[in-house]
C-alpha atoms as a PDB file:
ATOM      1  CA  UNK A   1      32.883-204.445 -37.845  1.00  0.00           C
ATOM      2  CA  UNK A   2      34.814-207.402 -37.469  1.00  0.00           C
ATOM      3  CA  UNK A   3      34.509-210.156 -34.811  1.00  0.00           C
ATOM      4  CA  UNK A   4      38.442-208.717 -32.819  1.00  0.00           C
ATOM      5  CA  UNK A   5      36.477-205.359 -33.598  1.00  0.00           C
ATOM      6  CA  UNK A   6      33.415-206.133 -31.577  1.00  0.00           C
ATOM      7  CA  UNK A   7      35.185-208.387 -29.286  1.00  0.00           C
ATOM      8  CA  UNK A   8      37.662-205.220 -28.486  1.00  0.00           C
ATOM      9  CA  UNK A   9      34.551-202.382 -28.260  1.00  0.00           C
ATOM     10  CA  UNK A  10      32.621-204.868 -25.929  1.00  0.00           C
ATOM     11  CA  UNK A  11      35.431-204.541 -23.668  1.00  0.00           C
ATOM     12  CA  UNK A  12      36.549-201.249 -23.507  1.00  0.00           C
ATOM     13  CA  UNK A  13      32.723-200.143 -22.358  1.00  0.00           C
ATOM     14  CA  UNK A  14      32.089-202.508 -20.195  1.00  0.00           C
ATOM     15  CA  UNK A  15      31.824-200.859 -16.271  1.00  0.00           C
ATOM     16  CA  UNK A  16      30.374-203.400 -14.225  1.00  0.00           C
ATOM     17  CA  UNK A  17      29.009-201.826 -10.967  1.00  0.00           C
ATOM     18  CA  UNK A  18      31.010-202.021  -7.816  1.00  0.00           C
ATOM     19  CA  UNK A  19      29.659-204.329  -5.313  1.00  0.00           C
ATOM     20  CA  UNK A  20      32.074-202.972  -1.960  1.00  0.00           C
ATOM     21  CA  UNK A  21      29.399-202.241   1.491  1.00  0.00           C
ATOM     22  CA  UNK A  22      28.675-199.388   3.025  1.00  0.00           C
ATOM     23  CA  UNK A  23      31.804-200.550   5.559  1.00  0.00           C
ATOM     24  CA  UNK A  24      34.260-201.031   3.068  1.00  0.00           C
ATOM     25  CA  UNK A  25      36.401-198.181   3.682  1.00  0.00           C
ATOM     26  CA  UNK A  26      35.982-198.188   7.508  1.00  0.00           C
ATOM     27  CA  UNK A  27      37.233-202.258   6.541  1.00  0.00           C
ATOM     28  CA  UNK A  28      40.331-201.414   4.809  1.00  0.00           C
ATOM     29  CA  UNK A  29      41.295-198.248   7.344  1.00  0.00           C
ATOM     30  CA  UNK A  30      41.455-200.564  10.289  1.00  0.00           C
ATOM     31  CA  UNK A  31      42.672-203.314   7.921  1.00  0.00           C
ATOM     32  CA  UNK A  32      45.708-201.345   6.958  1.00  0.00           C
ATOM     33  CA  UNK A  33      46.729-200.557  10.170  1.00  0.00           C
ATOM     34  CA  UNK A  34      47.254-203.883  10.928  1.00  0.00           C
ATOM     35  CA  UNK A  35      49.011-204.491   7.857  1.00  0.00           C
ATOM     36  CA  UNK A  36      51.247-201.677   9.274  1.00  0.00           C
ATOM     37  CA  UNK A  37      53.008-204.197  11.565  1.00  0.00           C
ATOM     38  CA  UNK A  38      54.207-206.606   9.331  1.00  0.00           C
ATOM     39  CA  UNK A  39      57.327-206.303   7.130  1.00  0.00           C
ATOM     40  CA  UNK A  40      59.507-204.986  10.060  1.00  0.00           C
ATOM     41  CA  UNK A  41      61.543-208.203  11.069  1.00  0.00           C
ATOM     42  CA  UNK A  42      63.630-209.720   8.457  1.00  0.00           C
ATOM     43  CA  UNK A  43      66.733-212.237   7.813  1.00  0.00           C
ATOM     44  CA  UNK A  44      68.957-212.209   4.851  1.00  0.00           C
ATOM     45  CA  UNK A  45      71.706-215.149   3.922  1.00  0.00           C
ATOM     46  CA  UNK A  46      74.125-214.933   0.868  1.00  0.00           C
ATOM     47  CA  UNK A  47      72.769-217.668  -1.521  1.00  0.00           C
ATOM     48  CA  UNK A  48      74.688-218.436  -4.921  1.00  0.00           C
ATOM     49  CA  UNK A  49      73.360-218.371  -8.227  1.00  0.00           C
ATOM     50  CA  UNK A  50      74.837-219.266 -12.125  1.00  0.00           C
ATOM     51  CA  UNK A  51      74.354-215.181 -12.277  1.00  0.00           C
ATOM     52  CA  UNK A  52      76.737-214.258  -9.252  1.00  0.00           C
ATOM     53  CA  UNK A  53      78.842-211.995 -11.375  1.00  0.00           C
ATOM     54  CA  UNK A  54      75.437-209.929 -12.317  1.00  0.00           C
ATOM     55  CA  UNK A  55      73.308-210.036  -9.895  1.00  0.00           C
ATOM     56  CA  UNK A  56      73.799-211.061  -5.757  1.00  0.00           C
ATOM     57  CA  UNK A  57      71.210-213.084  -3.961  1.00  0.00           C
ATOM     58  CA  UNK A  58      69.962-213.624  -0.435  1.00  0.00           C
ATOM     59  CA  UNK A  59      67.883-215.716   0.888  1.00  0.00           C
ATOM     60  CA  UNK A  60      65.275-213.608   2.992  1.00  0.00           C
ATOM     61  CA  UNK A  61      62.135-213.111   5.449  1.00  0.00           C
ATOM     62  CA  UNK A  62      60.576-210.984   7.170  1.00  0.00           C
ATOM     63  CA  UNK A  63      57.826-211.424   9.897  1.00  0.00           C
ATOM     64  CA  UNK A  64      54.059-210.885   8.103  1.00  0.00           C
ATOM     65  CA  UNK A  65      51.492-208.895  10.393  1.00  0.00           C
ATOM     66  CA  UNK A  66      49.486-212.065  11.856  1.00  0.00           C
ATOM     67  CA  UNK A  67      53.239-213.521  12.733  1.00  0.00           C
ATOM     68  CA  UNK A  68      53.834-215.489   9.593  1.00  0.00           C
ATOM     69  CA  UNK A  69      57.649-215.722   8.735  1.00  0.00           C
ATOM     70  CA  UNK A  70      57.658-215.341   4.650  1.00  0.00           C
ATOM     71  CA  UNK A  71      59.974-216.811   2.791  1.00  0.00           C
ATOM     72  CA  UNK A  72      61.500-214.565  -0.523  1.00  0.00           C
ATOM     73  CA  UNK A  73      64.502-214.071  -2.572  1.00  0.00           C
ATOM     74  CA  UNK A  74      66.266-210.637  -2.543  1.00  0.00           C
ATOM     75  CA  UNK A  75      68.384-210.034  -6.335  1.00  0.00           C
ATOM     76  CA  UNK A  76      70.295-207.403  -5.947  1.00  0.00           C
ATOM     77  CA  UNK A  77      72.065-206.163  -9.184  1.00  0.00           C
ATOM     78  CA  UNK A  78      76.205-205.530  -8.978  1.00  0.00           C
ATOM     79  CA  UNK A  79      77.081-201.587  -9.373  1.00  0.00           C
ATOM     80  CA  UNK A  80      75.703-198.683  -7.919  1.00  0.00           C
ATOM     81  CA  UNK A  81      73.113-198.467  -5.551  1.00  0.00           C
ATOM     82  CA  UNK A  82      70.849-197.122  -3.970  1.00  0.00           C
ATOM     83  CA  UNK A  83      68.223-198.659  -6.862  1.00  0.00           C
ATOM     84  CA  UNK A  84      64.690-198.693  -7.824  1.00  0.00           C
ATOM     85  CA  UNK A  85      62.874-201.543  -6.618  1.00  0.00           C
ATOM     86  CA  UNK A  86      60.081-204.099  -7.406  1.00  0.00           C
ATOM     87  CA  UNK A  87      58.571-206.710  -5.497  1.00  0.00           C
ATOM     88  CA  UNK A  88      57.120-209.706  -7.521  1.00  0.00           C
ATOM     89  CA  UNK A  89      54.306-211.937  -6.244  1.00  0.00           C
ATOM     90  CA  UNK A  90      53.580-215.734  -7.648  1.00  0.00           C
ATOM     91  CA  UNK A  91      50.557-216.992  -9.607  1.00  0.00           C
ATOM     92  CA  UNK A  92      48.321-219.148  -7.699  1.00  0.00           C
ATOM     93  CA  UNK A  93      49.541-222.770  -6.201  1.00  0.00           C
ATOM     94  CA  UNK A  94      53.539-221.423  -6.899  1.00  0.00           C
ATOM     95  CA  UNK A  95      56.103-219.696  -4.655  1.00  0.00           C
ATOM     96  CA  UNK A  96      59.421-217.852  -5.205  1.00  0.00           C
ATOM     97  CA  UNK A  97      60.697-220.677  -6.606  1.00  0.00           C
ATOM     98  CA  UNK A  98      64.382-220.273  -7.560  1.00  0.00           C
ATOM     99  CA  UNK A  99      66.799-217.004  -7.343  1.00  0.00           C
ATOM    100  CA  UNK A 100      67.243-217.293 -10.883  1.00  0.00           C
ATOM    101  CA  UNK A 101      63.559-217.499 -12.111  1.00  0.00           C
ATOM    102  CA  UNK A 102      63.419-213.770 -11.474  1.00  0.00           C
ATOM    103  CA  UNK A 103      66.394-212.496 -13.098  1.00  0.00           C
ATOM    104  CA  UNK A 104      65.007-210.737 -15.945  1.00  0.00           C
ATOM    105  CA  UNK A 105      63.663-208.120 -13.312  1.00  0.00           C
ATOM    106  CA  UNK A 106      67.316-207.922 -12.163  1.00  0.00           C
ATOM    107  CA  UNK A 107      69.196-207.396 -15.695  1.00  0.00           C
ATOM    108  CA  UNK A 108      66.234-205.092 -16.052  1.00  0.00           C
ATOM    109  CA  UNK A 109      68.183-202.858 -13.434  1.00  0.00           C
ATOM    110  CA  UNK A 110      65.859-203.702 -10.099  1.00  0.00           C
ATOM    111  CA  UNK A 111      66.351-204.959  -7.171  1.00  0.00           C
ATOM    112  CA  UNK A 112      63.920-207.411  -7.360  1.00  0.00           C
ATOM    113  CA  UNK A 113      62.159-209.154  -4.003  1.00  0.00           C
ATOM    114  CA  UNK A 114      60.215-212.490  -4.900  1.00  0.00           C
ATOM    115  CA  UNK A 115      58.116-213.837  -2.426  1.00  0.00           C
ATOM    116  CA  UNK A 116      55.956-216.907  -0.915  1.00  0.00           C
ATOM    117  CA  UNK A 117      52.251-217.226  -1.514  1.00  0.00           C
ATOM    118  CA  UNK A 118      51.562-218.335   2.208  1.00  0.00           C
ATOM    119  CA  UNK A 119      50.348-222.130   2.567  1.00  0.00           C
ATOM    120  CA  UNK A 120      51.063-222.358  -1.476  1.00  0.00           C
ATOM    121  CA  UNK A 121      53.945-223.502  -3.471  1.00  0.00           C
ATOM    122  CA  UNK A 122      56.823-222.060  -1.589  1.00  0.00           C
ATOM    123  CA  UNK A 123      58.711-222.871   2.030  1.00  0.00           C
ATOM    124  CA  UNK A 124      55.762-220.070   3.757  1.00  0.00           C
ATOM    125  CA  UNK A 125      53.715-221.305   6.087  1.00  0.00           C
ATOM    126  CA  UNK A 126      50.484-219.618   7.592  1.00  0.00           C
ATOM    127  CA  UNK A 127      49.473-218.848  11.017  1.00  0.00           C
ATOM    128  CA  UNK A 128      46.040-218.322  10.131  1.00  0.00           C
ATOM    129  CA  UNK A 129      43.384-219.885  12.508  1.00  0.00           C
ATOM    130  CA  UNK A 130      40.626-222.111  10.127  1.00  0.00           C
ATOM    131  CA  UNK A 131      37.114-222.074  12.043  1.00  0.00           C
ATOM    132  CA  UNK A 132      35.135-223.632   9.418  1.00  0.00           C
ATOM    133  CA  UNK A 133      36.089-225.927   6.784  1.00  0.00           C
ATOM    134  CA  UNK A 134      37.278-225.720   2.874  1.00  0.00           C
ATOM    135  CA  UNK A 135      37.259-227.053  -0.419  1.00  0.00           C
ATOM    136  CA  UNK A 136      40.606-227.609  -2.257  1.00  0.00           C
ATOM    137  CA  UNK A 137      43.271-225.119  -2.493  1.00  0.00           C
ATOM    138  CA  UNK A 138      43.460-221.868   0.161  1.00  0.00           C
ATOM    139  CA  UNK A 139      40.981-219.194  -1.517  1.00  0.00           C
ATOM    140  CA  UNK A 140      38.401-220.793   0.903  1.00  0.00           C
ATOM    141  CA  UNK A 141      39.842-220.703   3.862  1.00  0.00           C
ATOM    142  CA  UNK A 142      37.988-218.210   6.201  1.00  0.00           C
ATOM    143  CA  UNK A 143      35.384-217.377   3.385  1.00  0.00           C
ATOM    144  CA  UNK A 144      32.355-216.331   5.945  1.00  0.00           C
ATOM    145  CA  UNK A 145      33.855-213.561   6.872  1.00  0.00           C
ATOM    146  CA  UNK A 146      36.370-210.648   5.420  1.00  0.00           C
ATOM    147  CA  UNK A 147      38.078-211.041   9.425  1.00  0.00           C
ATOM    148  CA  UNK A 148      39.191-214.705   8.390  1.00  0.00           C
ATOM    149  CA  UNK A 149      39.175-214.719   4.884  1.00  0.00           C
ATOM    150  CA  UNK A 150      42.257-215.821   3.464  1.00  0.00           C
ATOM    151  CA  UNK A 151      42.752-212.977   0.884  1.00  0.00           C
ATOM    152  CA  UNK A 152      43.231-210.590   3.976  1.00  0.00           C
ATOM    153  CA  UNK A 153      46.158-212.467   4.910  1.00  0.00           C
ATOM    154  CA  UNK A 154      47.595-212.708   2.181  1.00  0.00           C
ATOM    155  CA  UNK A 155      47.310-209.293   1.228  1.00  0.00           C
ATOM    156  CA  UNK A 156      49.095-208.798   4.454  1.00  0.00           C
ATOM    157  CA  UNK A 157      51.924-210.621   3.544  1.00  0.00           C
ATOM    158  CA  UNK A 158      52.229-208.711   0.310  1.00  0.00           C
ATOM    159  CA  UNK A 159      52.079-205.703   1.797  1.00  0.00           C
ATOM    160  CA  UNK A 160      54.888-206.526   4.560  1.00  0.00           C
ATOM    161  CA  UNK A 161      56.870-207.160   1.559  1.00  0.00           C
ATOM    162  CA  UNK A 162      56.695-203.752   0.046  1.00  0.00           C
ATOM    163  CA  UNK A 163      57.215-202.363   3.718  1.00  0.00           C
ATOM    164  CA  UNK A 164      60.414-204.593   4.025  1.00  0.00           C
ATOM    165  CA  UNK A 165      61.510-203.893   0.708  1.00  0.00           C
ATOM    166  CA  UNK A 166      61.196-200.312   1.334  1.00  0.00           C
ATOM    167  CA  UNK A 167      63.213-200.554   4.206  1.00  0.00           C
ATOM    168  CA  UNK A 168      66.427-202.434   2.682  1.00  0.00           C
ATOM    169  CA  UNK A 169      69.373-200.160   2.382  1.00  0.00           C
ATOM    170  CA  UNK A 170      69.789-201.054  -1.784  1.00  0.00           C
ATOM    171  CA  UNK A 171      66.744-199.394  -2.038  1.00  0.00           C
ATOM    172  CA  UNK A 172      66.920-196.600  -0.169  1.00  0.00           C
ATOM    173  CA  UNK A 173      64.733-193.291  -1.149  1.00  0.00           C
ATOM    174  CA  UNK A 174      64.462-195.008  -4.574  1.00  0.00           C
ATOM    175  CA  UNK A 175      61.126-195.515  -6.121  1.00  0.00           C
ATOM    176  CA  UNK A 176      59.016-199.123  -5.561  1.00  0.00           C
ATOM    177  CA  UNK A 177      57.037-201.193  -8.053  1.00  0.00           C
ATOM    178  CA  UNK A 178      55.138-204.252  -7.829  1.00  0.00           C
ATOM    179  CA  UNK A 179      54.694-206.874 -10.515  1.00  0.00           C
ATOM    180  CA  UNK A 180      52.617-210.598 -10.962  1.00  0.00           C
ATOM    181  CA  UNK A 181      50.850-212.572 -13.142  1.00  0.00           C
ATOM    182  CA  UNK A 182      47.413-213.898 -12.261  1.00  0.00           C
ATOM    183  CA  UNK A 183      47.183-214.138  -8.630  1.00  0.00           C
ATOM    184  CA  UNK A 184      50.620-212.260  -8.746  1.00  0.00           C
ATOM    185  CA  UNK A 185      48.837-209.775 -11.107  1.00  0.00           C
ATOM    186  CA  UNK A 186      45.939-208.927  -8.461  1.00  0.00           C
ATOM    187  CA  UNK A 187      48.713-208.587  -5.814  1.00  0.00           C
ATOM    188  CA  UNK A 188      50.354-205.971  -7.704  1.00  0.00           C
ATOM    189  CA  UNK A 189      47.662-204.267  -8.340  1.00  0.00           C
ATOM    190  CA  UNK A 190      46.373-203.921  -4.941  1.00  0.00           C
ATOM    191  CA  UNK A 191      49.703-203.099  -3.509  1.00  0.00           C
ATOM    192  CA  UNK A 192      49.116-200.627  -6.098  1.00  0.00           C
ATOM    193  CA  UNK A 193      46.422-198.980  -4.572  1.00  0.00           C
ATOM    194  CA  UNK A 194      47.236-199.759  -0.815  1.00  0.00           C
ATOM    195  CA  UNK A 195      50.755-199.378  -0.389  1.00  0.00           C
ATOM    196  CA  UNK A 196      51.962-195.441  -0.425  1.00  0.00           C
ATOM    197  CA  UNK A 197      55.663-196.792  -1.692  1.00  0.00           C
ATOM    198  CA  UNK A 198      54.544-198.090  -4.702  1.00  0.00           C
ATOM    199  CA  UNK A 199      55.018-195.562  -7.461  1.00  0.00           C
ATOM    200  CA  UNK A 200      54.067-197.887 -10.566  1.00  0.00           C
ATOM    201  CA  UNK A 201      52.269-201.186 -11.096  1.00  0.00           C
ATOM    202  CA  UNK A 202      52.757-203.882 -13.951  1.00  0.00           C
ATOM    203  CA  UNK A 203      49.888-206.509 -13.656  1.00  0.00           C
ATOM    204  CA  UNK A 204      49.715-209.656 -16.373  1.00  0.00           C
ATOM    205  CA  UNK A 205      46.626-211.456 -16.658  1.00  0.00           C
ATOM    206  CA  UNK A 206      45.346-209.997 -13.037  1.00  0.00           C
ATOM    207  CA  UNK A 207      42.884-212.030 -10.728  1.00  0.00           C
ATOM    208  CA  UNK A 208      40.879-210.675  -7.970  1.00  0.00           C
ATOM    209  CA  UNK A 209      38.793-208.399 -10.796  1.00  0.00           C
ATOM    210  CA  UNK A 210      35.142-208.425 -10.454  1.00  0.00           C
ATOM    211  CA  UNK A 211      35.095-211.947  -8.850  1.00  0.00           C
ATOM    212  CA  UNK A 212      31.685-212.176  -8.355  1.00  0.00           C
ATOM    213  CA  UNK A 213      31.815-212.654 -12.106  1.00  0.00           C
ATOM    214  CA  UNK A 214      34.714-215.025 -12.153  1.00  0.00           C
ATOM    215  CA  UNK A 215      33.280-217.351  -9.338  1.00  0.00           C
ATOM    216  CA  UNK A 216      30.414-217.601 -12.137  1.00  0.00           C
ATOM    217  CA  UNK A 217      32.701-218.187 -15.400  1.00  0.00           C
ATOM    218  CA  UNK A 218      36.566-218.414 -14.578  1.00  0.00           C
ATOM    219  CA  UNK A 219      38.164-222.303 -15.022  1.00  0.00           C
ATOM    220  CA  UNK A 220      40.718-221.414 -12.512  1.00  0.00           C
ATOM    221  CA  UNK A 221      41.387-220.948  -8.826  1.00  0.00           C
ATOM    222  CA  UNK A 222      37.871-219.583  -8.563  1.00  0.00           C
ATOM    223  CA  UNK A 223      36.687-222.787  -9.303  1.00  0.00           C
ATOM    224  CA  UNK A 224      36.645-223.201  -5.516  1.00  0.00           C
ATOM    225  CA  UNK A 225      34.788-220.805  -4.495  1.00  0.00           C
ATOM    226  CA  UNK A 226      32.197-222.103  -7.207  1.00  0.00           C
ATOM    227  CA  UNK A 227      32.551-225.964  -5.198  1.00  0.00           C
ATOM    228  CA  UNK A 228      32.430-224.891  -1.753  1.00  0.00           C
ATOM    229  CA  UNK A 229      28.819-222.945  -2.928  1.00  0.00           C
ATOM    230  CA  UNK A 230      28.100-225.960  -4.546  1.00  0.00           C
ATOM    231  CA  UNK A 231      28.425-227.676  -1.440  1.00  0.00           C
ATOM    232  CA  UNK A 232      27.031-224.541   0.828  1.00  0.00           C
ATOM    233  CA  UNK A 233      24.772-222.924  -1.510  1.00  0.00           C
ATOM    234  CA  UNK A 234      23.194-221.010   1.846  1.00  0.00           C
ATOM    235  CA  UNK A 235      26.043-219.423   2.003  1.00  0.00           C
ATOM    236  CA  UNK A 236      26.111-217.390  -1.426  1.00  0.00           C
ATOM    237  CA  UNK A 237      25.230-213.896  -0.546  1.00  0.00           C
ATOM    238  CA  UNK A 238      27.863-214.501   2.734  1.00  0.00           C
ATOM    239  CA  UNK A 239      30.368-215.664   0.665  1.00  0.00           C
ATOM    240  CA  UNK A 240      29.931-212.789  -2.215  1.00  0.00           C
ATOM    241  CA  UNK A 241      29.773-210.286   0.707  1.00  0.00           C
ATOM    242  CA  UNK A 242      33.089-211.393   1.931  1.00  0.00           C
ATOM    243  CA  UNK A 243      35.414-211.695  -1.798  1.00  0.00           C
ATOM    244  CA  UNK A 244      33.612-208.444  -2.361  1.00  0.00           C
ATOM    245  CA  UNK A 245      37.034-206.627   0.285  1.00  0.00           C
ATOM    246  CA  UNK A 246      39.079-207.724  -2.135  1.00  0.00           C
ATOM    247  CA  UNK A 247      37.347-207.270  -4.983  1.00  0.00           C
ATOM    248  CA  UNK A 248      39.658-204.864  -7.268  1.00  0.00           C
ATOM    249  CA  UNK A 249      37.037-203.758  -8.678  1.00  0.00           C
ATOM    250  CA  UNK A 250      35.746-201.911  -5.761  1.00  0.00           C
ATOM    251  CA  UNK A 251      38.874-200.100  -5.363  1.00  0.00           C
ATOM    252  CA  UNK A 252      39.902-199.083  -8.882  1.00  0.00           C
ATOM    253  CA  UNK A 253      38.405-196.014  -9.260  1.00  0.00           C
ATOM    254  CA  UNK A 254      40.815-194.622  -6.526  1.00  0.00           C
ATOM    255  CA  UNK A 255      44.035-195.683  -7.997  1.00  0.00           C
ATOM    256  CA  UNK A 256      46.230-192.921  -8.559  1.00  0.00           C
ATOM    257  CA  UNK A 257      49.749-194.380 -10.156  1.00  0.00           C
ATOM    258  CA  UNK A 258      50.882-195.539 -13.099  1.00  0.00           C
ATOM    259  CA  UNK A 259      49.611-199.068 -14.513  1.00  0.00           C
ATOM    260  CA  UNK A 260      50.454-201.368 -17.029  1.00  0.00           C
ATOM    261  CA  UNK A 261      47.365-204.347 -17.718  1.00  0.00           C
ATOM    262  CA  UNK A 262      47.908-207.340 -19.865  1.00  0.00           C
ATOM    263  CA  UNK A 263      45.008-209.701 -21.210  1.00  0.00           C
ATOM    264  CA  UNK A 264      44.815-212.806 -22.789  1.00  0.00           C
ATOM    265  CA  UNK A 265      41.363-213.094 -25.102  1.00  0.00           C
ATOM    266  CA  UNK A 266      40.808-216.602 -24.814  1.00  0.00           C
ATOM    267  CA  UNK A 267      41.964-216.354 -21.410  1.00  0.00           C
ATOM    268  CA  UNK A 268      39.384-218.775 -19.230  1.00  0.00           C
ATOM    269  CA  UNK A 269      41.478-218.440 -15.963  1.00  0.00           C
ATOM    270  CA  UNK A 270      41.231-214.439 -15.387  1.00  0.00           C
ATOM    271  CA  UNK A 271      38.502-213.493 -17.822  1.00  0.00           C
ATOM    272  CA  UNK A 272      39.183-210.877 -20.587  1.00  0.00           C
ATOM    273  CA  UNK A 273      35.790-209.134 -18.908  1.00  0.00           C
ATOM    274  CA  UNK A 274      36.633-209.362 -15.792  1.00  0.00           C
ATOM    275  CA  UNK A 275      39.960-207.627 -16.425  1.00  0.00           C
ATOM    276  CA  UNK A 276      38.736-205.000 -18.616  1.00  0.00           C
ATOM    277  CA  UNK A 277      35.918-204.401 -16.036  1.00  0.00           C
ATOM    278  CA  UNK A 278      38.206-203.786 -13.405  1.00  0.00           C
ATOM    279  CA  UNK A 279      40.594-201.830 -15.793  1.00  0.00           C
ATOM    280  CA  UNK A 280      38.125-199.396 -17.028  1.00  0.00           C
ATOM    281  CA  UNK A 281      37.110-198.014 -13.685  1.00  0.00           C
ATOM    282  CA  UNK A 282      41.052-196.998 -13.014  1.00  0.00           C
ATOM    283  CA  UNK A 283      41.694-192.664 -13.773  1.00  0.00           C
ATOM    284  CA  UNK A 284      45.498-192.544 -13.483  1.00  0.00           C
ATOM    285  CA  UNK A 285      47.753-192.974 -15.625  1.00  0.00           C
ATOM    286  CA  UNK A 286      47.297-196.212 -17.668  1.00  0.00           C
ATOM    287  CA  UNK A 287      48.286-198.983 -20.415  1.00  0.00           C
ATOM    288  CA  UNK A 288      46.183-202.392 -20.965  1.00  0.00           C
ATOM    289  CA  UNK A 289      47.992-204.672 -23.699  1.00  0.00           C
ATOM    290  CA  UNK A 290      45.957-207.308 -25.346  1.00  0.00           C
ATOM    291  CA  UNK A 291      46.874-210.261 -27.153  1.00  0.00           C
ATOM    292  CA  UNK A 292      43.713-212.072 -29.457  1.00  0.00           C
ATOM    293  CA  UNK A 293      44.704-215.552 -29.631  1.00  0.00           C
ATOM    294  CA  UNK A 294      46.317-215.500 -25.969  1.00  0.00           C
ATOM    295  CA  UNK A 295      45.024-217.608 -23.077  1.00  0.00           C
ATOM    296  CA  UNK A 296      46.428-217.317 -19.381  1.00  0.00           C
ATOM    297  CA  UNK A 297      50.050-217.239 -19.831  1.00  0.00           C
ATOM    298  CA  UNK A 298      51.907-214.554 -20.410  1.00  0.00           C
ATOM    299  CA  UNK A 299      53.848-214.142 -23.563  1.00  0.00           C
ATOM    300  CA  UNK A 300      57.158-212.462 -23.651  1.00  0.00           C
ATOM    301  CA  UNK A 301      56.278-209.622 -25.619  1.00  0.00           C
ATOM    302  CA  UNK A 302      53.684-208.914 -22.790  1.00  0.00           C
ATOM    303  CA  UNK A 303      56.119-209.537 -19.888  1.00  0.00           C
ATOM    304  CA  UNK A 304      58.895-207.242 -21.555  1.00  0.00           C
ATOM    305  CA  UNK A 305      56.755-204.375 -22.320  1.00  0.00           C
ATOM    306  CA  UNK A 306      55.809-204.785 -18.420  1.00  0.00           C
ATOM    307  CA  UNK A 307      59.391-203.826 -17.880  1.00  0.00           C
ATOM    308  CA  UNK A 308      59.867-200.943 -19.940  1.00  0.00           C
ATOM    309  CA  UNK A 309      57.192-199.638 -18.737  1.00  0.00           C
ATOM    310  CA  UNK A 310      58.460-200.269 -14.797  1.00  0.00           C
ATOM    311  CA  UNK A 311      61.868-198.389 -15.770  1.00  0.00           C
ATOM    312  CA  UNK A 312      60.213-195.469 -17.473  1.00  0.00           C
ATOM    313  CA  UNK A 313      57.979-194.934 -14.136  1.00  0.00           C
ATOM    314  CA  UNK A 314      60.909-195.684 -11.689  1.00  0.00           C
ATOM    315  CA  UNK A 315      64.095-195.613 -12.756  1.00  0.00           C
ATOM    316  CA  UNK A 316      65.315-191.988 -12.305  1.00  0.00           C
ATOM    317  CA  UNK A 317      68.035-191.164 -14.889  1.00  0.00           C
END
């Protein structure tokens, strides 16, 4: 067996245990019905773009379930509607950045809504109270607790933008997706599993997979979790406790829609393991592509097969 041989088997058996508490489902039940409140208030604002004669943009928000106003771009493609839809969420330390950085989505015959990572890259705010303090970067904001961790937030705000999405009259009755890379990847794949309008998933390179391993191993955001236990190693089995909510890990063995899974192998950001650990726990319907000499970004190939797979789950002939 060759070295890409082994290196491939490794991965496709490896089922890490789940490490969610005995409350985890009682967590997410009252978790989501907060979530429920966000995603109702929005704004839209004609914006123009190089692309005006394909595609027609808007500058949008919509009111997050803590009161957070995020910021997104709406793309919605010229001809018929009602169409299918697919909200895209940004890689760590990025935002929606411009109208037209989301276009192939659009020509790929979605409307396409591309939003804020609060606090991050983008014009998004947060309204999230701090009671202790953090490293770098936003991942340890709130990290004592799953209450105040940051992930719950911003899971929030993901999941007001499949609600508002849902409720946008281009969309209407049509089927939802979600898509990301990294950070963007996890996103998707939790609004996968939390959000009852998404039909179909496309995840590159997804974080938030088995992070107890990645705060160990990863070179990226994780990193920070790693330095504020570096600082506060008394707080390890607190801290673990707490990522373990939004751990995907814990919840992939109840996804139930279709899902598309890219890796990088030499991929030090979002570990190949920690990807395929995740992956392998998932019983619907399912596609992982992997690429050997790939590290964190995602190559074309990998990002268009993303979106055939997107229209053959949601576009309805």
């Amino acid at each position: 067996m060759g070295i890409l041989q082994e290196r491939i088997s490794n991965l496709e058996t490896y089922y890490p245990d789940q490490t969610k508490t005995e409350d985890f489902e009682t967590y997410w039940e009252d978790t989501l019905a907060l979530y429920r409140q966000g995603g109702q208030e929005g704004t839209r604002r004609l914006v123009h773009t190089p692309y005006d004669e394909f595609v027609t943009s808007y500058d949008v928000s919509f009111v997050s379930f803590d009161g957070t106003r995020i910021h997104g771009w709406l793309l919605v493609p010229c001809g018929e509607e009602p169409r299918s839809g697919v909200v895209t969420f940004p890689g760590y330390h990025g935002g929606r950045g411009l109208p037209q950085d989301h276009i192939r989505l659009a020509a790929a015959g979605f409307v396409v809504l591309a939003i804020d990572a609060r606090g991050q890259g983008g014009k998004t705010g947060s309204k999230q109270a701090l009671d202790t303090g953090t490293v770098s970067g936003w991942i340890t904001q709130g990290i004592l607790s799953p209450q105040t961790s940051y992930y719950r937030f911003l899971f929030g705000d993901a999941y007001g933008a499949v609600t508002w999405l849902a409720n946008q009259p281009e969309v209407a009755g049509q089927p939802l997706g979600t898509h990301g890379s990294s950070q963007g990847g996890g996103l998707s794949l939790w609004m996968g599993a939390l959000h009852p309008k998404v039909q179909a998933c496309a995840a590159h390179v997804p974080n938030m997979c088995h992070l107890e391993r990645g705060v160990w191993y990863s070179t990226g955001s994780l990193t920070e979790i790693k330095n504020f236990l570096r600082r506060f190693p008394e707080y390890y089995d607190q801290v673990m406790c707490t990522i373990s909510y939004f751990d995907f890990l814990n919840i992939a063995d109840k996804f139930s829609i279709p899902v598309l899974v890219s890796v990088g192998l030499q991929d030090t950001v979002c570990l190949p393991e920690t990807i395929f650990g995740a992956y392998n726990h998932i019983p619907s319907t399912k596609q992982i592509l992997w690429e050997p000499f790939a590290a964190h970004p995602v190559s074309t190939k990998c990002f268009s097969q993303g979106l055939y797979f997107l229209q053959k789950h949601l576009i309805r002939e």
